[in-house]
Protein backbone atom coordinates (compact mmCIF):
# COMPACT_ATOMS: atom_id res chain seq x y z
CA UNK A 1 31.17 -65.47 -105.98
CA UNK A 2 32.56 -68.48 -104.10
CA UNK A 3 35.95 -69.86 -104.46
CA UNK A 4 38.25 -72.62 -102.19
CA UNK A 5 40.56 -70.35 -100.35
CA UNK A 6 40.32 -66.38 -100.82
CA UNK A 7 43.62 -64.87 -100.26
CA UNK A 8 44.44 -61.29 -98.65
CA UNK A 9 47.34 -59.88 -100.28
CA UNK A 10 49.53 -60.09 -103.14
CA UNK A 11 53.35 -59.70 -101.60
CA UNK A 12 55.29 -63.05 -101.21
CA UNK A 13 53.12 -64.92 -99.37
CA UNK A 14 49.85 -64.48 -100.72
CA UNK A 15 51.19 -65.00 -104.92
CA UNK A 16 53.73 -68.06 -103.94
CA UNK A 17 50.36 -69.95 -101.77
CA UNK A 18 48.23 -69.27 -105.07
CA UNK A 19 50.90 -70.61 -107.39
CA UNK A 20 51.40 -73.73 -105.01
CA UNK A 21 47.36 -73.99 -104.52
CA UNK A 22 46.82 -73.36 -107.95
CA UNK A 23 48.97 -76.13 -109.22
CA UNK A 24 47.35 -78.68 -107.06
CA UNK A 25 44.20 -77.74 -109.06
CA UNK A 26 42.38 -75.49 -105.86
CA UNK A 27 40.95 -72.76 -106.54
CA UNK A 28 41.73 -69.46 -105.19
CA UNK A 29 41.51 -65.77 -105.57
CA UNK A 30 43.45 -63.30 -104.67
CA UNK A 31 42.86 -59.53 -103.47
CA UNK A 32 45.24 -56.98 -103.39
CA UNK A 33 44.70 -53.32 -102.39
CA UNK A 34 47.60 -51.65 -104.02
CA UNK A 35 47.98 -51.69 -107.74
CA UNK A 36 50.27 -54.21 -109.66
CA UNK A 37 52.93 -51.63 -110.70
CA UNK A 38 53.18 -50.66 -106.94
CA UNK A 39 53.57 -54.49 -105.93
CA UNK A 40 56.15 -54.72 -108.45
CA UNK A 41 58.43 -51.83 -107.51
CA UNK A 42 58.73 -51.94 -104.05
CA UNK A 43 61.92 -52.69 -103.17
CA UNK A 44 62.87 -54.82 -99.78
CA UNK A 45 65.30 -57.07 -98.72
CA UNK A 46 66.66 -59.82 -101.20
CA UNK A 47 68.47 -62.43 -99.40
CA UNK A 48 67.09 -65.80 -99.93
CA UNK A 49 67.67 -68.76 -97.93
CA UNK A 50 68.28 -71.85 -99.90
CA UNK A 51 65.18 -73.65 -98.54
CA UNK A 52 63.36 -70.63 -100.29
CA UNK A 53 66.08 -71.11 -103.47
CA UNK A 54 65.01 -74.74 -103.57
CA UNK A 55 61.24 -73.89 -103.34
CA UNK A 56 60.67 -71.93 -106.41
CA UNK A 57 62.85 -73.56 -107.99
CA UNK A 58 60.54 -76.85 -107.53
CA UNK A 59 57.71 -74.72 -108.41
CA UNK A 60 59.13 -73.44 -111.08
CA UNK A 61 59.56 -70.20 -110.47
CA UNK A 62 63.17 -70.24 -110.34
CA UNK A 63 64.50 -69.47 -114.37
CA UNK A 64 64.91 -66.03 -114.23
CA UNK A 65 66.10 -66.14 -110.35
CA UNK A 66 68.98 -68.68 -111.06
CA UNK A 67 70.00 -66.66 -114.24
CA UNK A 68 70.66 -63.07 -112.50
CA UNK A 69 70.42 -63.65 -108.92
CA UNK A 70 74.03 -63.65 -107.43
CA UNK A 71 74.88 -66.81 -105.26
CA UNK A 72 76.84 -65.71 -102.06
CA UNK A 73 78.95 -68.37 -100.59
CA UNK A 74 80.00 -66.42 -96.99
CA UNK A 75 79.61 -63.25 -95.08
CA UNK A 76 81.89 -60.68 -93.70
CA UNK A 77 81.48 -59.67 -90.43
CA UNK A 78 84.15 -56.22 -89.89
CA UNK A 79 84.35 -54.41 -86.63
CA UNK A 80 87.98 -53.40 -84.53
CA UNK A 81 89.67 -52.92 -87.92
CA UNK A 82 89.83 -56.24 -89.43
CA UNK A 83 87.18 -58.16 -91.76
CA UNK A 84 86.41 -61.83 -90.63
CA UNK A 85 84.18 -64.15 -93.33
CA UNK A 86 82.37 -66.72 -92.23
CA UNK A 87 82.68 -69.17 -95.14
CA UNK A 88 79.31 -70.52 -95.94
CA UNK A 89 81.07 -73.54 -97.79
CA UNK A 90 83.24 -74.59 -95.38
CA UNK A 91 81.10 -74.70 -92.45
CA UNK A 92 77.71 -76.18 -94.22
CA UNK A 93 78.71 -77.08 -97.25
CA UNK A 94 76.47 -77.47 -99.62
CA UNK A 95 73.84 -74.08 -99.01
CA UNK A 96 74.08 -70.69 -99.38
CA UNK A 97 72.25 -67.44 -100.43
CA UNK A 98 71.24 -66.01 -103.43
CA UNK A 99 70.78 -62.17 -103.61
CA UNK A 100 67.71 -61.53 -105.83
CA UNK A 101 65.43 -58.71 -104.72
CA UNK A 102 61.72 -59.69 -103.31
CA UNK A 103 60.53 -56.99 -105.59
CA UNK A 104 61.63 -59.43 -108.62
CA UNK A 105 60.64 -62.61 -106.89
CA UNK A 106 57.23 -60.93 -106.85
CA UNK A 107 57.17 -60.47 -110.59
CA UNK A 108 58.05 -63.80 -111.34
CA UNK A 109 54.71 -65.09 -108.72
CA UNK A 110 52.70 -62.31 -110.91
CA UNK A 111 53.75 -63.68 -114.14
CA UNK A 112 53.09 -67.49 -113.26
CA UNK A 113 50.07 -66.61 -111.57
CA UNK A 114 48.64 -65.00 -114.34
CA UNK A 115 49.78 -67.55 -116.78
CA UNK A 116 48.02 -70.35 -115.42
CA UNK A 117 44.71 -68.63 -114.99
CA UNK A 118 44.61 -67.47 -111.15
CA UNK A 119 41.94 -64.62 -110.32
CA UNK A 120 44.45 -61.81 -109.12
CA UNK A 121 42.69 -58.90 -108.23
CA UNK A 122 44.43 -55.16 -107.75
CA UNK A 123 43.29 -51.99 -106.50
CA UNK A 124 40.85 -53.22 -104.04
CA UNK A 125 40.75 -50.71 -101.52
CA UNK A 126 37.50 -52.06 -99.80
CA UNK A 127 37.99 -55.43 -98.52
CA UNK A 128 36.72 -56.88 -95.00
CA UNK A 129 36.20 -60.14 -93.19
CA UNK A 130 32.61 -60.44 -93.59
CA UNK A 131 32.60 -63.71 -90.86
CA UNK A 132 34.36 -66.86 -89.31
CA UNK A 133 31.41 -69.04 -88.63
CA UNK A 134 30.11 -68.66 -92.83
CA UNK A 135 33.97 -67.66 -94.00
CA UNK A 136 33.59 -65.16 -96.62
CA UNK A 137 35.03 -61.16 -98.15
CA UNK A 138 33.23 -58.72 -99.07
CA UNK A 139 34.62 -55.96 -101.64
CA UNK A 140 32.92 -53.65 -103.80
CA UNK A 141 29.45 -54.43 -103.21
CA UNK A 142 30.73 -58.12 -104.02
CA UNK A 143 30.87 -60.85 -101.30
CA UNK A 144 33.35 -63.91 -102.11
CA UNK A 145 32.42 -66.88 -99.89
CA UNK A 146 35.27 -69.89 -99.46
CA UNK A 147 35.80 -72.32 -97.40
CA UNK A 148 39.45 -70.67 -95.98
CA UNK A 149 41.02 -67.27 -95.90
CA UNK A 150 44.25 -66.52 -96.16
CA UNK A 151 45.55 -63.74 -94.29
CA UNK A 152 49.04 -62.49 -96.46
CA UNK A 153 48.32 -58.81 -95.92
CA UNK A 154 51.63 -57.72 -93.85
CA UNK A 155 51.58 -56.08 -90.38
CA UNK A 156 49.15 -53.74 -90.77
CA UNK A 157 46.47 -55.56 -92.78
CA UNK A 158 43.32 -56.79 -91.65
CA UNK A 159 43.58 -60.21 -91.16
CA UNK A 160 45.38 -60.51 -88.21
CA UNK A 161 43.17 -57.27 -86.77
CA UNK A 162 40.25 -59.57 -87.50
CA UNK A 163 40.96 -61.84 -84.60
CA UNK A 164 42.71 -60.19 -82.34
CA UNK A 165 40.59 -60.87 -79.68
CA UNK A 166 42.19 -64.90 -79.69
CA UNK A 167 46.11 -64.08 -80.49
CA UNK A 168 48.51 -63.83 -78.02
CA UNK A 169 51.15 -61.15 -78.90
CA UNK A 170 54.73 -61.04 -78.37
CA UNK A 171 56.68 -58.01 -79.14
CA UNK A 172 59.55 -56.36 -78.95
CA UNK A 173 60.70 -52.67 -80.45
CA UNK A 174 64.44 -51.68 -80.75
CA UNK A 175 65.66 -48.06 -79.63
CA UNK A 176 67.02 -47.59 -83.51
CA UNK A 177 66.01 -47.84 -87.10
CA UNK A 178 67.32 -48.20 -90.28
CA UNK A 179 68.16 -46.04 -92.91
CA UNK A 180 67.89 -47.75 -96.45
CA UNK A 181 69.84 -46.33 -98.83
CA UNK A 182 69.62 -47.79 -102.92
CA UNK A 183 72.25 -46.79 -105.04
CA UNK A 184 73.00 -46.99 -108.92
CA UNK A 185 76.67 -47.94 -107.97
CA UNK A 186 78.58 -50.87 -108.10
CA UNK A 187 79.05 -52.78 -104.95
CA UNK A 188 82.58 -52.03 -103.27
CA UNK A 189 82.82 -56.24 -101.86
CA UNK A 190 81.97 -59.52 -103.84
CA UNK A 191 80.08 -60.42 -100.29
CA UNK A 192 77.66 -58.64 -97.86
CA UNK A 193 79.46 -56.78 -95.28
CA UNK A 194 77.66 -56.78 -91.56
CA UNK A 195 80.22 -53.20 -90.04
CA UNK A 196 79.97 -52.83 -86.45
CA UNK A 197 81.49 -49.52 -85.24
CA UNK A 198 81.85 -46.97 -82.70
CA UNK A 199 79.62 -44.96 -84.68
CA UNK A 200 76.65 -47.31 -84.95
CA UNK A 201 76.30 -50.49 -87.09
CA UNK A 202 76.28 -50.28 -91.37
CA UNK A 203 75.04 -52.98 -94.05
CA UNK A 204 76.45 -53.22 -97.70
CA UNK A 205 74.41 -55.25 -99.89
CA UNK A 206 74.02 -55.22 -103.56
CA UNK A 207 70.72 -55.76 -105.91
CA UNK A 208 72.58 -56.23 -109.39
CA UNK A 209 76.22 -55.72 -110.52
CA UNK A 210 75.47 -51.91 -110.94
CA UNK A 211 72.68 -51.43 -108.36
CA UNK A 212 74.13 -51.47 -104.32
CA UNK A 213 71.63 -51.40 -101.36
CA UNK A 214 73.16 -50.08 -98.11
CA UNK A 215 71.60 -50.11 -94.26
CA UNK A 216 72.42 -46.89 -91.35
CA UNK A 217 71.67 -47.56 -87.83
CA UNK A 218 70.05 -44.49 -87.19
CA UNK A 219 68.01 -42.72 -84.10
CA UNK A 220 64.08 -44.42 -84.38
CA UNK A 221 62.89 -41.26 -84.73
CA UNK A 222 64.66 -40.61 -88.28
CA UNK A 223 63.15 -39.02 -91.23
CA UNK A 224 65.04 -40.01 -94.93
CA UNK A 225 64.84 -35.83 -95.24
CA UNK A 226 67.13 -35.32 -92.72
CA UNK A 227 70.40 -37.16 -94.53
CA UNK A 228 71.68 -35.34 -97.47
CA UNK A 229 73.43 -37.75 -100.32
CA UNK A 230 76.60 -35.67 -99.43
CA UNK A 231 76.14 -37.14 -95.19
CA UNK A 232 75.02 -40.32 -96.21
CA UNK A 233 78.16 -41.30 -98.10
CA UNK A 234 80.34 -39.51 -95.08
CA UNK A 235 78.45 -41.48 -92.32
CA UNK A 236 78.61 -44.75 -94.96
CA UNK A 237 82.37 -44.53 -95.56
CA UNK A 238 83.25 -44.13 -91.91
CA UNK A 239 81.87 -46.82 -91.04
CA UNK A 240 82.87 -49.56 -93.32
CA UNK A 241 86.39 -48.04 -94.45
CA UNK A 242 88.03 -49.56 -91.21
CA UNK A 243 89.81 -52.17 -93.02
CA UNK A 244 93.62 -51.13 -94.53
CA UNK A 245 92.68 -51.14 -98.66
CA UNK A 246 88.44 -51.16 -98.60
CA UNK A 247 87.55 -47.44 -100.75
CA UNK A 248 83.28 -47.30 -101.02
CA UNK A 249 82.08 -46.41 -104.47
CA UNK A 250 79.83 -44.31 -104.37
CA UNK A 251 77.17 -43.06 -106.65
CA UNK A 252 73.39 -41.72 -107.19
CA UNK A 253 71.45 -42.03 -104.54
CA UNK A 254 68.07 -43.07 -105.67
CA UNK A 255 65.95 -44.05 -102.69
CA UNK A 256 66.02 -43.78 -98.97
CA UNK A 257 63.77 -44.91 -96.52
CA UNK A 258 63.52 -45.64 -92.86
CA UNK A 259 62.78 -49.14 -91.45
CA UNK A 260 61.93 -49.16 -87.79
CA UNK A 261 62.93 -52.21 -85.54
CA UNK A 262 60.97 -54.40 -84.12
CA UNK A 263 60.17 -58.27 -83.39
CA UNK A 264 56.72 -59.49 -83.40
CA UNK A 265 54.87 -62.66 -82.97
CA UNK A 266 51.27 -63.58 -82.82
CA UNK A 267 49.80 -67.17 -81.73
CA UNK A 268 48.02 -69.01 -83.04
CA UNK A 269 48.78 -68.47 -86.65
CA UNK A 270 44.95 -69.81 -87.42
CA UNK A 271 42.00 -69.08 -86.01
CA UNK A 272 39.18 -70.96 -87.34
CA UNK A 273 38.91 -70.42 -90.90
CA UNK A 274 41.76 -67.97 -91.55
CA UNK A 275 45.00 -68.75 -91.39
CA UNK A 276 47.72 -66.03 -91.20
CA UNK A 277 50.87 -66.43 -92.88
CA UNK A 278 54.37 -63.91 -93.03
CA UNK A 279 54.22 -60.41 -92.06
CA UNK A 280 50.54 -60.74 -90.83
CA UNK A 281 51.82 -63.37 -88.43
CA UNK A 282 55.40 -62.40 -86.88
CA UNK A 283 57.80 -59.71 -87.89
CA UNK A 284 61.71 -59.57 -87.55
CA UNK A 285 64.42 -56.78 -87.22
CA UNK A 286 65.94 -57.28 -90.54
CA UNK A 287 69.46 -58.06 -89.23
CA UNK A 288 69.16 -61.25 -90.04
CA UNK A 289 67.50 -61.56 -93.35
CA UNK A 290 64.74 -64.00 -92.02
CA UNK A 291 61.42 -61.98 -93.01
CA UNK A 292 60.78 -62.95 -96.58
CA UNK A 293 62.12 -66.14 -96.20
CA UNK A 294 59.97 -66.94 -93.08
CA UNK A 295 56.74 -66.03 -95.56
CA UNK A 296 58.28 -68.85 -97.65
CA UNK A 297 58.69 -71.45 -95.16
CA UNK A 298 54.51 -70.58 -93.65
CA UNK A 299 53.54 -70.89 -96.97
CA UNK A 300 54.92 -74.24 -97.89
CA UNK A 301 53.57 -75.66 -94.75
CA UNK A 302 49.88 -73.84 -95.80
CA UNK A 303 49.67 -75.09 -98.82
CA UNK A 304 50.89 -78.79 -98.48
CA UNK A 305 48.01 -78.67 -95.26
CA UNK A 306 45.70 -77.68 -97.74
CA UNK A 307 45.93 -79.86 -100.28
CA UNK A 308 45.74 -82.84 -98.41
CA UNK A 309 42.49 -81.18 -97.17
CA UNK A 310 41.13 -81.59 -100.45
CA UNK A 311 43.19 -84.82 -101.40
CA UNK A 312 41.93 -87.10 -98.69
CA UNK A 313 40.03 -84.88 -96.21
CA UNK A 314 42.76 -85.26 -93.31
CA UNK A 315 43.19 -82.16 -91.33
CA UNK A 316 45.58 -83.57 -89.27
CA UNK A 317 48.46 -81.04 -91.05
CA UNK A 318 46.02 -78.03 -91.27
CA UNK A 319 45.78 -78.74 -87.07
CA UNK A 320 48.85 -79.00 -86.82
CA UNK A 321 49.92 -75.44 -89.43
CA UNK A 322 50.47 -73.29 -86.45
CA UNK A 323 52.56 -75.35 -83.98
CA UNK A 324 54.50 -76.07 -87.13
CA UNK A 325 55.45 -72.68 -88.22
CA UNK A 326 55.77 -71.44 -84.67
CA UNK A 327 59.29 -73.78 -84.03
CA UNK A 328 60.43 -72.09 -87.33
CA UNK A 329 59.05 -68.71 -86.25
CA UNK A 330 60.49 -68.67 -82.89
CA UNK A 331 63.95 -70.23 -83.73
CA UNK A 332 64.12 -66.75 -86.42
CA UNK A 333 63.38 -64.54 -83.82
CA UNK A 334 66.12 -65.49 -81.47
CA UNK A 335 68.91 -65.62 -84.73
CA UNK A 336 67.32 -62.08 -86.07
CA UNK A 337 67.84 -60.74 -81.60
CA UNK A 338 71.14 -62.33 -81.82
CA UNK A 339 72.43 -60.67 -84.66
CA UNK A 340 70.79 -57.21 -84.26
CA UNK A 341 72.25 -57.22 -80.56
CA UNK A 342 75.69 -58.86 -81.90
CA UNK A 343 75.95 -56.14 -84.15
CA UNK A 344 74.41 -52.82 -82.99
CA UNK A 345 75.54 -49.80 -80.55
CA UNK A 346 73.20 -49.59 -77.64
CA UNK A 347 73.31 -46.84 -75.49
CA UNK A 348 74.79 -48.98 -72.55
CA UNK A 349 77.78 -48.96 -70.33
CA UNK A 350 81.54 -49.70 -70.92
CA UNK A 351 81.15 -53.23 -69.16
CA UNK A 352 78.19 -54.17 -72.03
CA UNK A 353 80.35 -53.13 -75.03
CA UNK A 354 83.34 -55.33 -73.33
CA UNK A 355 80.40 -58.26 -73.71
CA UNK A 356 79.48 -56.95 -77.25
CA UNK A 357 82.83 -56.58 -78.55
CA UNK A 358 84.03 -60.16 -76.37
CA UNK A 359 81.23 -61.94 -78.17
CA UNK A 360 81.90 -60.57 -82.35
CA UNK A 361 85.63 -62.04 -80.98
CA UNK A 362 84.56 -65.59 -80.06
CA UNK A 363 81.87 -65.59 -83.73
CA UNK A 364 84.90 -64.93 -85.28
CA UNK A 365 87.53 -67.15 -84.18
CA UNK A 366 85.01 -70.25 -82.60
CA UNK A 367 84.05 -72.43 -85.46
CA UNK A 368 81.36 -73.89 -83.35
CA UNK A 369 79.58 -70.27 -82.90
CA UNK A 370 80.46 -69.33 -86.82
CA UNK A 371 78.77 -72.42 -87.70
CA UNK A 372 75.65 -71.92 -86.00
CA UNK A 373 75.65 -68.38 -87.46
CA UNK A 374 76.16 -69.93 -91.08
CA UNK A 375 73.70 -72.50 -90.65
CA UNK A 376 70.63 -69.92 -89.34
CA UNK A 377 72.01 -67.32 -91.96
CA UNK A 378 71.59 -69.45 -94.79
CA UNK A 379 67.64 -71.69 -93.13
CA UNK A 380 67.53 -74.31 -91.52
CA UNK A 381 66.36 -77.19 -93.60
CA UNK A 382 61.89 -77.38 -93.77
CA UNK A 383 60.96 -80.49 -91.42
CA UNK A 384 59.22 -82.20 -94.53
């Protein structure tokens, strides 16, 4: 088998480069090793920058996303009894978010993917990176040659393993997790709410009108069997029902999971043939929302490199793909420190929580430090 690029992994990144590759008539094939209905269920964080908005939309991905995806003009930050928004409209007018789940944004790559023809390939348990110098897969007792490989396989995949030996690594692990919590309930706030507390920090989100997603800071060590629905709604309403007049619904509980924290980044993003791309690359605490929407913006750059690659020959972007995602990369990591460390209790002294509690003061009354918090919350603009 040979095809152009060969792609590891069918989350975000690996379906949106096919669909974008795939339009501009490349080639590609994907492999996946978990099976479509898992890929299509698994539910993770749904706040999408409008860079990432605008992207599918010009793809054309984007019918079913603009019809039931909920546009969120602002944020509330709440901590020492008071709620303070930062107005998304006011201070860059213009963008916001839109709240649409990445397990449905996968669905919709799926679906286009499949319409126009693209070699998507579950249940393939079995892959490995058969070489750099002759780039090709092998996978039950098949080998795929191409002429590029796409690493989109998440942290623990094997692309970036592959070429370890010529990354430099950058890391950074938090001494908490979080405990995700989806409930069939409707949310309790038109907005996200970002709680800090004595008791640790809390996250209410939403995935529908009836469906609400909620985030405990937790010990790291946490296991989901050690809250019972009865201690997560107690731990839940204590720390968001600090405002006079703000009651929680609550509801089923129908999923909870632990995320642990971390921040991770890997250089060069290519190596050779194989260029890595989202999770595989760099991973974020999820404070800030930046993960899904940092596979976005690697991907864009990837697949504009690409086809000039094929259009004209130039691999002056493709040389440039790393150094290009990188200033992206690295300007997420420092808004996704900022707000987990804004926002979080740390097991520190009094004079660090004066700092803590000095800073969520001058976020919420500076309009120079809410704006740069709007304008990373909802993406920078893409340098093309």
């Amino acid at each position: 088998m040979k095809t152009r690029v060969a792609i590891i992994g069918a989350g975000p990144a690996g379906l949106l480069l096919a669909h974008l590759l795939s339009a501009k008539g490349i080639d590609v094939v994907v492999l996946e090793r978990r099976s479509r209905e898992h890929c299509e269920s698994r539910v993770r964080a749904g706040v999408l920058e409008q860079g990432t908005v605008d992207t599918l939309v010009e793809a054309g991905l984007g019918e079913r996303m603009l019809a039931e995806g909920h546009v969120h003009h602002g944020i509330e930050l709440r901590f020492g009894g008071a709620g303070h928004r930062i107005a998304f409209e006011d201070l860059v007018p213009g963008r916001a978010i839109t709240v649409y789940g990445q397990q449905e944004v996968v669905k919709d790559l799926i679906a286009a993917n499949l319409a126009a023809g693209v070699d998507l390939r579950f249940d393939v348990d079995d892959v490995a990176i058969g070489g750099l110098d002759r780039p090709h897969l092998t996978f039950g007792g098949q080998r795929l040659d191409c002429d590029f490989i796409a690493g989109c396989d998440g942290f623990h995949g094997i692309s970036r393993a592959a070429v370890a030996a010529h990354l430099d690594v950058f890391e950074k692990t938090y001494p908490f997790a979080w405990l995700g919590v989806l409930a069939d309930v409707a949310p309790s706030a038109p907005e996200l709410i970002y709680a800090a507390s004595e008791r640790g920090f809390s996250l209410h989100s939403m995935r529908s009108d009836s469906v609400s997603r909620f985030y405990l800071q937790v010990p790291p060590d946490t296991r989901p069997e050690d809250w019972s629905e009865d201690a997560i709604w107690a731990e839940l309403k204590a720390r968001h029902e600090t405002v006079p007049g703000f009651t929680l619904a609550t509801g089923p509980i129908t999923q909870v999971d632990v995320a642990a924290m971390r921040s991770f980044v890997a250089e060069p993003m290519r190596v050779g043939p194989l260029l890595l791309a989202g999770d595989a690359a760099h991973i974020v605490p999820p404070t800030g929302a930046k993960g899904l929407n940092l596979a976005v913006a690697d991907v864009r750059v990837l697949a504009r490199a690409l086809g000039e690659h094929y259009r004209s020959g130039s691999d002056e972007l493709l040389d440039a793909y790393s150094a290009t995602c990188l200033r992206r990369v690295w300007r997420a990591q420092h808004f996704s420190w900022w707000m987990t460390t804004l926002l979080h209790r740390f097991e520190s002294d009094d004079y660090d929580r004066r700092l803590q509690r000095s800073h969520l003061d001058y976020v919420a009354r500076s309009r120079a430090q809410a704006t740069a918090l709007a304008e990373n919350y909802v993406g920078l603009p893409y340098d093309d």
